[in-house]
C-alpha atoms as a PDB file:
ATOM      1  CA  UNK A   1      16.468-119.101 -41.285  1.00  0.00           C
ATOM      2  CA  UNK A   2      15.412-118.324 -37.857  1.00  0.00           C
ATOM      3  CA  UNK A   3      17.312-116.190 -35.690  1.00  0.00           C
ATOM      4  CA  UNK A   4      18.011-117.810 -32.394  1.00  0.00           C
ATOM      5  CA  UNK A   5      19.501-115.088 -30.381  1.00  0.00           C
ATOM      6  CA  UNK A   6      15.645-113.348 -30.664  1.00  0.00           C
ATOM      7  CA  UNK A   7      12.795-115.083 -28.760  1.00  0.00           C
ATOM      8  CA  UNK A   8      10.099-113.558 -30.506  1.00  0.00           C
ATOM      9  CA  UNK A   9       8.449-116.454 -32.747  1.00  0.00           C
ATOM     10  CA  UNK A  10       8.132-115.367 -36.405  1.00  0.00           C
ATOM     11  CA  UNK A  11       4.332-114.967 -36.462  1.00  0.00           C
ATOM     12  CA  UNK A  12       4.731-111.808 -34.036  1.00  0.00           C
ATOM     13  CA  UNK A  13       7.665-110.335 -35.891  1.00  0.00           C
ATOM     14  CA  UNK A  14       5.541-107.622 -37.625  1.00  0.00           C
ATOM     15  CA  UNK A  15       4.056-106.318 -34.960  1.00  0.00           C
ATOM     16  CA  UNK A  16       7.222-106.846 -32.897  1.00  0.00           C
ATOM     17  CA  UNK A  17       9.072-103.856 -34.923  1.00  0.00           C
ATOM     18  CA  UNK A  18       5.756-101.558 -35.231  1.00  0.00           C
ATOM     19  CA  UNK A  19       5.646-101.891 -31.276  1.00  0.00           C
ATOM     20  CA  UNK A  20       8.725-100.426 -30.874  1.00  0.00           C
ATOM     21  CA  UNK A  21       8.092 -97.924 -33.537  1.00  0.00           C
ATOM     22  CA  UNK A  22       5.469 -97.045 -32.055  1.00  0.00           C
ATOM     23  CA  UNK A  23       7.433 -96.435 -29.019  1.00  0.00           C
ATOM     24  CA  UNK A  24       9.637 -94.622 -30.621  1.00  0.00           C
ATOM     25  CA  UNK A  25       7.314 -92.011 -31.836  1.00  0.00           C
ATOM     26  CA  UNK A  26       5.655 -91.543 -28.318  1.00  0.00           C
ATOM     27  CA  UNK A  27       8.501 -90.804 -27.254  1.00  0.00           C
ATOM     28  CA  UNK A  28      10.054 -88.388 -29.724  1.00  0.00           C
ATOM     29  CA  UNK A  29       6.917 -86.811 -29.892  1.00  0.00           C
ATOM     30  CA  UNK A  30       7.091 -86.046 -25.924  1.00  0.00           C
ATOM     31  CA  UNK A  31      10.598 -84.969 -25.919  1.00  0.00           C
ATOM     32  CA  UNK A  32       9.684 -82.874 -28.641  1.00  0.00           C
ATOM     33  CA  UNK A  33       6.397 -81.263 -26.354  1.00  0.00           C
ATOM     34  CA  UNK A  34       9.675 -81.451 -23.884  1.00  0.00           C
ATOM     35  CA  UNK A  35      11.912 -78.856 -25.859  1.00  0.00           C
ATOM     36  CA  UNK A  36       8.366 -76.629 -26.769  1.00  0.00           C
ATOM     37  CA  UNK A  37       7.584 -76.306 -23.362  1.00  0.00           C
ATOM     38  CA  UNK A  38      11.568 -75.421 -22.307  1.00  0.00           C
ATOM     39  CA  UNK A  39      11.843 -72.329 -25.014  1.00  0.00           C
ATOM     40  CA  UNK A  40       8.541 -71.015 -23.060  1.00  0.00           C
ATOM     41  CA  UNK A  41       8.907 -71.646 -19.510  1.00  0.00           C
ATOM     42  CA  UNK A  42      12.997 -72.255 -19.426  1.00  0.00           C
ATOM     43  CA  UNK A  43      12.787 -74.639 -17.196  1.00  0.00           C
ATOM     44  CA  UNK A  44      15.796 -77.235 -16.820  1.00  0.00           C
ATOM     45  CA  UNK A  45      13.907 -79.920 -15.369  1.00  0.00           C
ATOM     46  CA  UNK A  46      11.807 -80.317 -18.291  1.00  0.00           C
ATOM     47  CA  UNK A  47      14.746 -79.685 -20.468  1.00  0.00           C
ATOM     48  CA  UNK A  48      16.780 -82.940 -18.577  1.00  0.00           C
ATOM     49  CA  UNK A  49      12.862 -85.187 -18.818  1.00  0.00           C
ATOM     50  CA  UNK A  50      12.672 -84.307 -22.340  1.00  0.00           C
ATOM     51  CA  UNK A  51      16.686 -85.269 -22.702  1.00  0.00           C
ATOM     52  CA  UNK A  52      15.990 -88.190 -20.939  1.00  0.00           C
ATOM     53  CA  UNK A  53      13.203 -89.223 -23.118  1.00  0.00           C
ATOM     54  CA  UNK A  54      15.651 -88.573 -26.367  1.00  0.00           C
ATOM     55  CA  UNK A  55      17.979 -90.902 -24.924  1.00  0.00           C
ATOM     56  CA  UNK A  56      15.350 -94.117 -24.422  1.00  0.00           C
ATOM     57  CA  UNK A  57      13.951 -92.714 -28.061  1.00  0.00           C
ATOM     58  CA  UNK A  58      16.856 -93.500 -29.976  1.00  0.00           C
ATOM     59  CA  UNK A  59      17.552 -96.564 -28.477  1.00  0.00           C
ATOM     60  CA  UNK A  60      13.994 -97.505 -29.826  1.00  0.00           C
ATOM     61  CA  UNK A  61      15.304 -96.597 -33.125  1.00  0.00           C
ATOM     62  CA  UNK A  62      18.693 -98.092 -32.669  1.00  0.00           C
ATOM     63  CA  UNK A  63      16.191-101.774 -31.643  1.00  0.00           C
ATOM     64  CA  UNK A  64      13.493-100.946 -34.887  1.00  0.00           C
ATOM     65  CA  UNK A  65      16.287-100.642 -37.428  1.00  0.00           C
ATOM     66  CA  UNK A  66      18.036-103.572 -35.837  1.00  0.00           C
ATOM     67  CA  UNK A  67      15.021-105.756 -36.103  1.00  0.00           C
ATOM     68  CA  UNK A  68      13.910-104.541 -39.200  1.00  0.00           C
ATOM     69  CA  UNK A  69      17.551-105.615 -40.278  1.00  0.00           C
ATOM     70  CA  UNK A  70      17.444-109.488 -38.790  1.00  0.00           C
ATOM     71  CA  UNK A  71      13.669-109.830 -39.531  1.00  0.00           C
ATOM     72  CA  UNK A  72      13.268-109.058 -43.426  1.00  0.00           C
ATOM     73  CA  UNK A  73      16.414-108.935 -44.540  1.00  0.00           C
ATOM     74  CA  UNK A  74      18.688-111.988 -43.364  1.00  0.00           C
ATOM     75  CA  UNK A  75      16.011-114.663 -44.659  1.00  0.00           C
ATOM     76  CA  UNK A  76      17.388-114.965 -48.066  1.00  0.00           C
ATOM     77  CA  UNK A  77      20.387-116.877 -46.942  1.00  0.00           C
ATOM     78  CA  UNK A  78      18.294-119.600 -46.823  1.00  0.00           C
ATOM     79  CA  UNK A  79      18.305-119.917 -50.739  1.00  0.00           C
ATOM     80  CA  UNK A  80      22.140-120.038 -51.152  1.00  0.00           C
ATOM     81  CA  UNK A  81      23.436-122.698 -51.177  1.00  0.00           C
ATOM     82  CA  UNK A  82      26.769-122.409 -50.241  1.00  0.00           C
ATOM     83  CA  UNK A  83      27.326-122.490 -46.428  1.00  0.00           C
ATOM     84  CA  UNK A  84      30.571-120.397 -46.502  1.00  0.00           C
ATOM     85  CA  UNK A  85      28.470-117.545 -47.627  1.00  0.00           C
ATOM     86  CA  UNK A  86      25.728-118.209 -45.160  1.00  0.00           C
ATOM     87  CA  UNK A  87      28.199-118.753 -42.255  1.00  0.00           C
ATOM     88  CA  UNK A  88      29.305-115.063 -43.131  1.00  0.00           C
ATOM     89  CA  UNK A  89      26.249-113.744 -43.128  1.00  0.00           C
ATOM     90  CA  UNK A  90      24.791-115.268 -39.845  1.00  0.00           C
ATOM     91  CA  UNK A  91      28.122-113.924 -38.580  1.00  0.00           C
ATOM     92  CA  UNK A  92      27.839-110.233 -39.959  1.00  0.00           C
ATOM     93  CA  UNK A  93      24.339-110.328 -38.124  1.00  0.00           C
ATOM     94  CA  UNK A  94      25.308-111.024 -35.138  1.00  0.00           C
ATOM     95  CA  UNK A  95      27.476-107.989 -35.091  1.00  0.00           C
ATOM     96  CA  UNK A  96      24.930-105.853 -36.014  1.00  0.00           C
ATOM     97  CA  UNK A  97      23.225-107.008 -33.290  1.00  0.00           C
ATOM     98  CA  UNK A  98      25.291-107.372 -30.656  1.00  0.00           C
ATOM     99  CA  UNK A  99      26.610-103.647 -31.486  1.00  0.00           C
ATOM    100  CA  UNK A 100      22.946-102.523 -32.227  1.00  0.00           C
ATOM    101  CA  UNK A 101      21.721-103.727 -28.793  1.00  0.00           C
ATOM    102  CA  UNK A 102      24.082-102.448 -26.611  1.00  0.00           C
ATOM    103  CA  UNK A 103      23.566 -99.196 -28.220  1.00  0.00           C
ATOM    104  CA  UNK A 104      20.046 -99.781 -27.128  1.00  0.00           C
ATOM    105  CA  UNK A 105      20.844-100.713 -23.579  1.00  0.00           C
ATOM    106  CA  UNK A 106      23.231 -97.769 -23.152  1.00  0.00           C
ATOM    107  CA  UNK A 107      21.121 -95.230 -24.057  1.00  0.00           C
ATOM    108  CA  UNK A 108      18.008 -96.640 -22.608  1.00  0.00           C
ATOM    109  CA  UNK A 109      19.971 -96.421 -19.231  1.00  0.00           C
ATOM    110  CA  UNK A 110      21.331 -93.463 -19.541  1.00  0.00           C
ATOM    111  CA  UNK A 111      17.573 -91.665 -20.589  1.00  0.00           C
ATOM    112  CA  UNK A 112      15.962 -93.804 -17.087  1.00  0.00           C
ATOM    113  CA  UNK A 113      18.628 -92.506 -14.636  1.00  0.00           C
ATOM    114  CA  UNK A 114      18.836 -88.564 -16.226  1.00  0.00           C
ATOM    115  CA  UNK A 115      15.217 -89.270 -15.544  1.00  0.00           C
ATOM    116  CA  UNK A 116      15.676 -90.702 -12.243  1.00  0.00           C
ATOM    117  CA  UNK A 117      17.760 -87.857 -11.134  1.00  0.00           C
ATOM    118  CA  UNK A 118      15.215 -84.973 -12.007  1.00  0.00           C
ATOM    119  CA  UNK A 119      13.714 -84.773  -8.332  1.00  0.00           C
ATOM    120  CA  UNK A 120      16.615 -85.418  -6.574  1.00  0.00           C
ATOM    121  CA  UNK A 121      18.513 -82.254  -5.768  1.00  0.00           C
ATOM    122  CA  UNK A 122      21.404 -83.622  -3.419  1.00  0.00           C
ATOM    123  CA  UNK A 123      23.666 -86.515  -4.401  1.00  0.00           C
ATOM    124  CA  UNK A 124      24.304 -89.558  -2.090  1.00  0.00           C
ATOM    125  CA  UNK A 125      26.225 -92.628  -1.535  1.00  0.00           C
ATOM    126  CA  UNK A 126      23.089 -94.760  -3.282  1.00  0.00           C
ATOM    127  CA  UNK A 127      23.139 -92.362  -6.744  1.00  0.00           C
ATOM    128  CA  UNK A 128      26.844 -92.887  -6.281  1.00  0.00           C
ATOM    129  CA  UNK A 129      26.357 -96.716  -6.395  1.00  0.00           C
ATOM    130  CA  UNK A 130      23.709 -96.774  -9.406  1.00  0.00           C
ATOM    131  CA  UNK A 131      26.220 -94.670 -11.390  1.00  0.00           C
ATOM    132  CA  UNK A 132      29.155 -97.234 -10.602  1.00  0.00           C
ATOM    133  CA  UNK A 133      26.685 -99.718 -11.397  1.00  0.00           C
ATOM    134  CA  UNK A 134      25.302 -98.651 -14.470  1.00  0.00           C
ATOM    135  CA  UNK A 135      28.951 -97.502 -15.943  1.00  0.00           C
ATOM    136  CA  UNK A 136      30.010-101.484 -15.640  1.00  0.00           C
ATOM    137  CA  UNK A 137      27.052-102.837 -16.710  1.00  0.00           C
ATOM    138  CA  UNK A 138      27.091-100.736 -19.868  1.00  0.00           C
ATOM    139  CA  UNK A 139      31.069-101.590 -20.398  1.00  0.00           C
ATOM    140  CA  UNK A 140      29.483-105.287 -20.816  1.00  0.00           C
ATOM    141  CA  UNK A 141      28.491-106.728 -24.083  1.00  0.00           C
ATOM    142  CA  UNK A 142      27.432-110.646 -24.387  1.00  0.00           C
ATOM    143  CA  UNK A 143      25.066-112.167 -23.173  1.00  0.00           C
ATOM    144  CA  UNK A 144      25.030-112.477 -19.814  1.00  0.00           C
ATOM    145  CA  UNK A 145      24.039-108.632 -19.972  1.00  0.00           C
ATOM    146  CA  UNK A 146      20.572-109.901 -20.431  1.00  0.00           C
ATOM    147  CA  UNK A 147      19.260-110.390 -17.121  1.00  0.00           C
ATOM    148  CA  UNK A 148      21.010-107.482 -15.775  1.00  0.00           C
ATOM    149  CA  UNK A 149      19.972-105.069 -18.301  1.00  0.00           C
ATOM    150  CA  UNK A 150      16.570-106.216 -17.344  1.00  0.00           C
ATOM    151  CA  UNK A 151      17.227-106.164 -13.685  1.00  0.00           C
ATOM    152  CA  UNK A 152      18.732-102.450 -14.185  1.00  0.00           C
ATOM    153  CA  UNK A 153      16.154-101.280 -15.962  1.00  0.00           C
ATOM    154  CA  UNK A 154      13.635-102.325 -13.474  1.00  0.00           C
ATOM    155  CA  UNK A 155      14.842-100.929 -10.732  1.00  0.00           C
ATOM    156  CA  UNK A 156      15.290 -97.637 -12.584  1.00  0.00           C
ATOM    157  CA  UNK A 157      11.693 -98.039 -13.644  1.00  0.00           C
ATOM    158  CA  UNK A 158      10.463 -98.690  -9.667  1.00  0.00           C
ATOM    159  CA  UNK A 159      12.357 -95.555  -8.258  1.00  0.00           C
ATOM    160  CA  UNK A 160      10.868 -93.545 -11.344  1.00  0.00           C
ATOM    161  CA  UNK A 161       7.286 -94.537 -10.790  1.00  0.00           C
ATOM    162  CA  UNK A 162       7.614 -94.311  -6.971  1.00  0.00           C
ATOM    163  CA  UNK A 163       9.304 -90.845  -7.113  1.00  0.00           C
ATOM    164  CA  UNK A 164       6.763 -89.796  -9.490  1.00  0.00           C
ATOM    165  CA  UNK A 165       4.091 -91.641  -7.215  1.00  0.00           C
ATOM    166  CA  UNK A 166       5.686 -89.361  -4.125  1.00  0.00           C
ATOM    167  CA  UNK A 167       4.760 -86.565  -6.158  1.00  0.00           C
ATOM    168  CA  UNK A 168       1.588 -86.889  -7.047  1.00  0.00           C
ATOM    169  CA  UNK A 169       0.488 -87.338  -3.407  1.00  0.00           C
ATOM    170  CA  UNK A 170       2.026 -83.991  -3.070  1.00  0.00           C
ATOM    171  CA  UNK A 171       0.156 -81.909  -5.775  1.00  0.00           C
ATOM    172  CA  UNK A 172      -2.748 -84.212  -6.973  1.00  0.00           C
ATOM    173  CA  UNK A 173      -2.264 -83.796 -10.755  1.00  0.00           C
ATOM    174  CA  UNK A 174      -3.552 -86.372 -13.086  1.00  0.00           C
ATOM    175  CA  UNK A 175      -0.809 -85.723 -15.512  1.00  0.00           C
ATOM    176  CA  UNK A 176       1.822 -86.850 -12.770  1.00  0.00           C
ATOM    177  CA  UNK A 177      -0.313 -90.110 -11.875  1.00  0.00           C
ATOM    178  CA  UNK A 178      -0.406 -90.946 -15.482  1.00  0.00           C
ATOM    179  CA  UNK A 179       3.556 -91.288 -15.775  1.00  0.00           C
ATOM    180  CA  UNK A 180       3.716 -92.781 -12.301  1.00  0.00           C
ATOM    181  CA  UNK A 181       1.440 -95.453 -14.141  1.00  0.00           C
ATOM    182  CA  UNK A 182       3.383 -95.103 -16.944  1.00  0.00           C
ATOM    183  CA  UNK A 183       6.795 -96.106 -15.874  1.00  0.00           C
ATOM    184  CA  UNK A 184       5.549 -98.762 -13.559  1.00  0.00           C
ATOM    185  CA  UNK A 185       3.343-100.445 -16.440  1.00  0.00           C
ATOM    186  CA  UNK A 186       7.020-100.308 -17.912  1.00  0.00           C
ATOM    187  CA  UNK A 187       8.895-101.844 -14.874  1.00  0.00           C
ATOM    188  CA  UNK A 188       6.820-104.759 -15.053  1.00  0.00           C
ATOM    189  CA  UNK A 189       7.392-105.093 -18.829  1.00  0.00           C
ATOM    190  CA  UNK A 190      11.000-105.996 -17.561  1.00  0.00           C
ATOM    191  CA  UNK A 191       9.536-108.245 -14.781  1.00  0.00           C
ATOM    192  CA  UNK A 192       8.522-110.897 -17.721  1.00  0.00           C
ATOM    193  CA  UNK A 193      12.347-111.524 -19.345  1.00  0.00           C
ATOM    194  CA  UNK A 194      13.844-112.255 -15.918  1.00  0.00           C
ATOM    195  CA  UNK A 195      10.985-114.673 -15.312  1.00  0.00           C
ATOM    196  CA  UNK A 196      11.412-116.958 -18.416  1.00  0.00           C
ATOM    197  CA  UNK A 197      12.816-116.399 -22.552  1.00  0.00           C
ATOM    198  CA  UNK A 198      10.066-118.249 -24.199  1.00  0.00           C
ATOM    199  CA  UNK A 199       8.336-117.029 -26.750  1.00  0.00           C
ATOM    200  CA  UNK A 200       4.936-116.430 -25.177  1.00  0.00           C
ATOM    201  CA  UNK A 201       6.621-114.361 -22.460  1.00  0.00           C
ATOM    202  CA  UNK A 202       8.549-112.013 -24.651  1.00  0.00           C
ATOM    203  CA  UNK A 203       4.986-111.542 -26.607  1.00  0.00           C
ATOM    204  CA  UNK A 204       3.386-110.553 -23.680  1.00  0.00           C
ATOM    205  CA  UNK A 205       6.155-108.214 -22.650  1.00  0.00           C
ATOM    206  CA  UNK A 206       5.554-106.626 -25.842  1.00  0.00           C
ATOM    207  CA  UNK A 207       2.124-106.253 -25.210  1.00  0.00           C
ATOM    208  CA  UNK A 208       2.736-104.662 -21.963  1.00  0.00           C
ATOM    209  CA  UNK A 209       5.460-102.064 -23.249  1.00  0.00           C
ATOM    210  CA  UNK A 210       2.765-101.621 -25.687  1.00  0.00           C
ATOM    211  CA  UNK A 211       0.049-100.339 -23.297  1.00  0.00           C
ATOM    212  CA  UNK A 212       2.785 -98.324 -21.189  1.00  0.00           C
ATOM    213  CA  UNK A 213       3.197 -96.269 -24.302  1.00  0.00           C
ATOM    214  CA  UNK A 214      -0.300 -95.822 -25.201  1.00  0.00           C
ATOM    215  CA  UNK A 215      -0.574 -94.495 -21.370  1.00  0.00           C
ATOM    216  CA  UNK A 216       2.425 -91.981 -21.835  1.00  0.00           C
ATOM    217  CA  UNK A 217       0.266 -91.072 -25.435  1.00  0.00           C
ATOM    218  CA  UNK A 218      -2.496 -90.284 -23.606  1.00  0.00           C
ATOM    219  CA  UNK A 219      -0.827 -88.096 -21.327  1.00  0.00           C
ATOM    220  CA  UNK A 220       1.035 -85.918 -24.147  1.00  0.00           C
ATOM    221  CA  UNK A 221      -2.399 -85.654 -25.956  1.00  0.00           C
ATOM    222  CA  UNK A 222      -4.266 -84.395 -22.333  1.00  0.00           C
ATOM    223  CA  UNK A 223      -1.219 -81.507 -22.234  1.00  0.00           C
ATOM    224  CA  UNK A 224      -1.861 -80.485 -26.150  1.00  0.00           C
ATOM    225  CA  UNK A 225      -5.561 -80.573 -25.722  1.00  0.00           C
ATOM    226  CA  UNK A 226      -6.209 -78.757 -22.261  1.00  0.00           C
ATOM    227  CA  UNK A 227      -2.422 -77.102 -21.923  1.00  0.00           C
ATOM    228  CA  UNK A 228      -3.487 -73.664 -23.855  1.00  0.00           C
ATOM    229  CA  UNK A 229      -6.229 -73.120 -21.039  1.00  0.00           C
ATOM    230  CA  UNK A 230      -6.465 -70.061 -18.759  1.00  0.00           C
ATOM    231  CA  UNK A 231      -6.762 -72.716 -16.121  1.00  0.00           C
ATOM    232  CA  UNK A 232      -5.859 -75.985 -17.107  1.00  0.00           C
ATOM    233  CA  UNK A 233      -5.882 -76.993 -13.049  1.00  0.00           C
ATOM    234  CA  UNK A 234      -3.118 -79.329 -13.851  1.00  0.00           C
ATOM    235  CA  UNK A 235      -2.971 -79.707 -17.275  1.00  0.00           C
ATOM    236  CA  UNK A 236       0.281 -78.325 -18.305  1.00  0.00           C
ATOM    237  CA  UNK A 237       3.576 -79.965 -18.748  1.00  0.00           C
ATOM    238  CA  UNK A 238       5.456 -79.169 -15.932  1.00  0.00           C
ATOM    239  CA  UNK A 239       2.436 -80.493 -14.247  1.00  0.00           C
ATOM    240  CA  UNK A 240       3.982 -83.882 -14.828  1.00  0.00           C
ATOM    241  CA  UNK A 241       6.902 -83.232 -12.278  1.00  0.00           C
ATOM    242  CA  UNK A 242       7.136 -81.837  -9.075  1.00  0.00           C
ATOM    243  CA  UNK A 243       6.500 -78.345  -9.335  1.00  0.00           C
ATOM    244  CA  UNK A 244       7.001 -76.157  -6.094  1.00  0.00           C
ATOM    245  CA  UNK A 245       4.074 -74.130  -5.144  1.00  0.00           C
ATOM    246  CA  UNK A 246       2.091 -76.217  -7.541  1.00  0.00           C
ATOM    247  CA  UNK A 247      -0.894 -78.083  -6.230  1.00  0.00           C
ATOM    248  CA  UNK A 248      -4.020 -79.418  -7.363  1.00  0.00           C
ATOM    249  CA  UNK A 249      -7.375 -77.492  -6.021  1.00  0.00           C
ATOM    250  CA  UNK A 250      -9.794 -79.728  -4.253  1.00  0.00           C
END
């Protein structure tokens, strides 16, 4: 039985789940670098990134058990043969996932803006409007939420890369170009679902979440590898944000 609701066709549903498992584990492992970093330096700002982090972490989880679920575990209704007990089934699933996925959605939305908010030290009328925003949009569950999860998302992703972007032109440190690159690799990951639902499309979203990751990866293995340095000349953690009186040596 094939799962409509899920556009991803069934020869990509393996890798499908170990994508965002994958994801997952990036990003526990950097909210976990995150909290190391905070009982050293006590700094909030890399206490709210690594929060933020958590947050779009366990909506990974929330998606990979949800998939797992659906993928590998639904398919034997297709050998009863008695549609009452099938009808129930398909129904319990969709349940699961409609609870499931707005988990995901919630919590992915709540990690981007925490995130969002980190260099911003004054409120305004727009944060006001993107909280108002994001409150409704999370109070929705069907699926109309779709697009505008996906539109939500990448805006959040834009401002994120562009205030990280801001930054880097401000201290020069690799380690805050690679999560400008990061999140915007990610932003146009939700580019692709507002474009078309095929199947090739949400594939090659996958791919590009994917490679987003693998950047962030390579950024939490440059901290663990050149951190401990004397000099690591931008190297450390908090090198990732804006850091005031930090700057890169030309």
């Amino acid at each position: 039985m094939n799962i409509s609701f899920i556009p991803t066709p069934d020869w990509f549903l393996a890798p499908d789940v170990l994508i965002n498992a994958f994801s997952f584990l990036v990003l526990l492992a950097f909210f976990i670098l995150c909290i190391r970093n905070y009982k050293i330096n006590k700094s909030k700002g890399i206490l709210y990134l690594g929060i933020g982090f958590a947050f779009i972490a366990f909506a990974q989880l929330a998606i990979v058990m949800t998939k797992f679920v659906i993928y590998y575990n639904t398919t034997f209704t297709t050998y009863i043969g008695t549609m009452i007990i099938q009808y129930h089934i398909v129904k319990s699933t969709n349940t699961v996932y409609n609870i499931s996925f707005f988990i995901n959605r919630l919590f992915t939305l709540v990690g981007l803006y925490v995130i969002y908010r980190l260099p911003s030290k004054k409120k305004s009328i727009t944060d006001f409007i993107l909280v108002l925003y994001f409150i409704i949009l999370s109070a929705v569950i069907g699926d109309e939420i779709y697009y505008l999860f996906h539109a939500t998302a990448l805006v959040l992703f834009l401002l994120i890369s562009y205030n990280y972007y801001t930054i880097y032109r401000k201290n020069h440190f690799k380690n805050t170009k690679i999560l400008s690159i990061s999140f915007g690799i990610l932003a146009l990951s939700q580019v692709l679902p507002l474009i078309s639902q095929t199947n090739i499309v949400a594939v090659i979203s996958d791919i590009v979440e994917l490679i987003s990751y693998v950047t962030l990866l390579v950024l939490i293995l440059r901290i663990l590898k050149h951190g401990k340095k004397k000099k690591p000349d931008g190297y450390y953690l908090r090198h990732a944000q804006y850091h005031p009186g930090a700057r890169r040596r030309n």
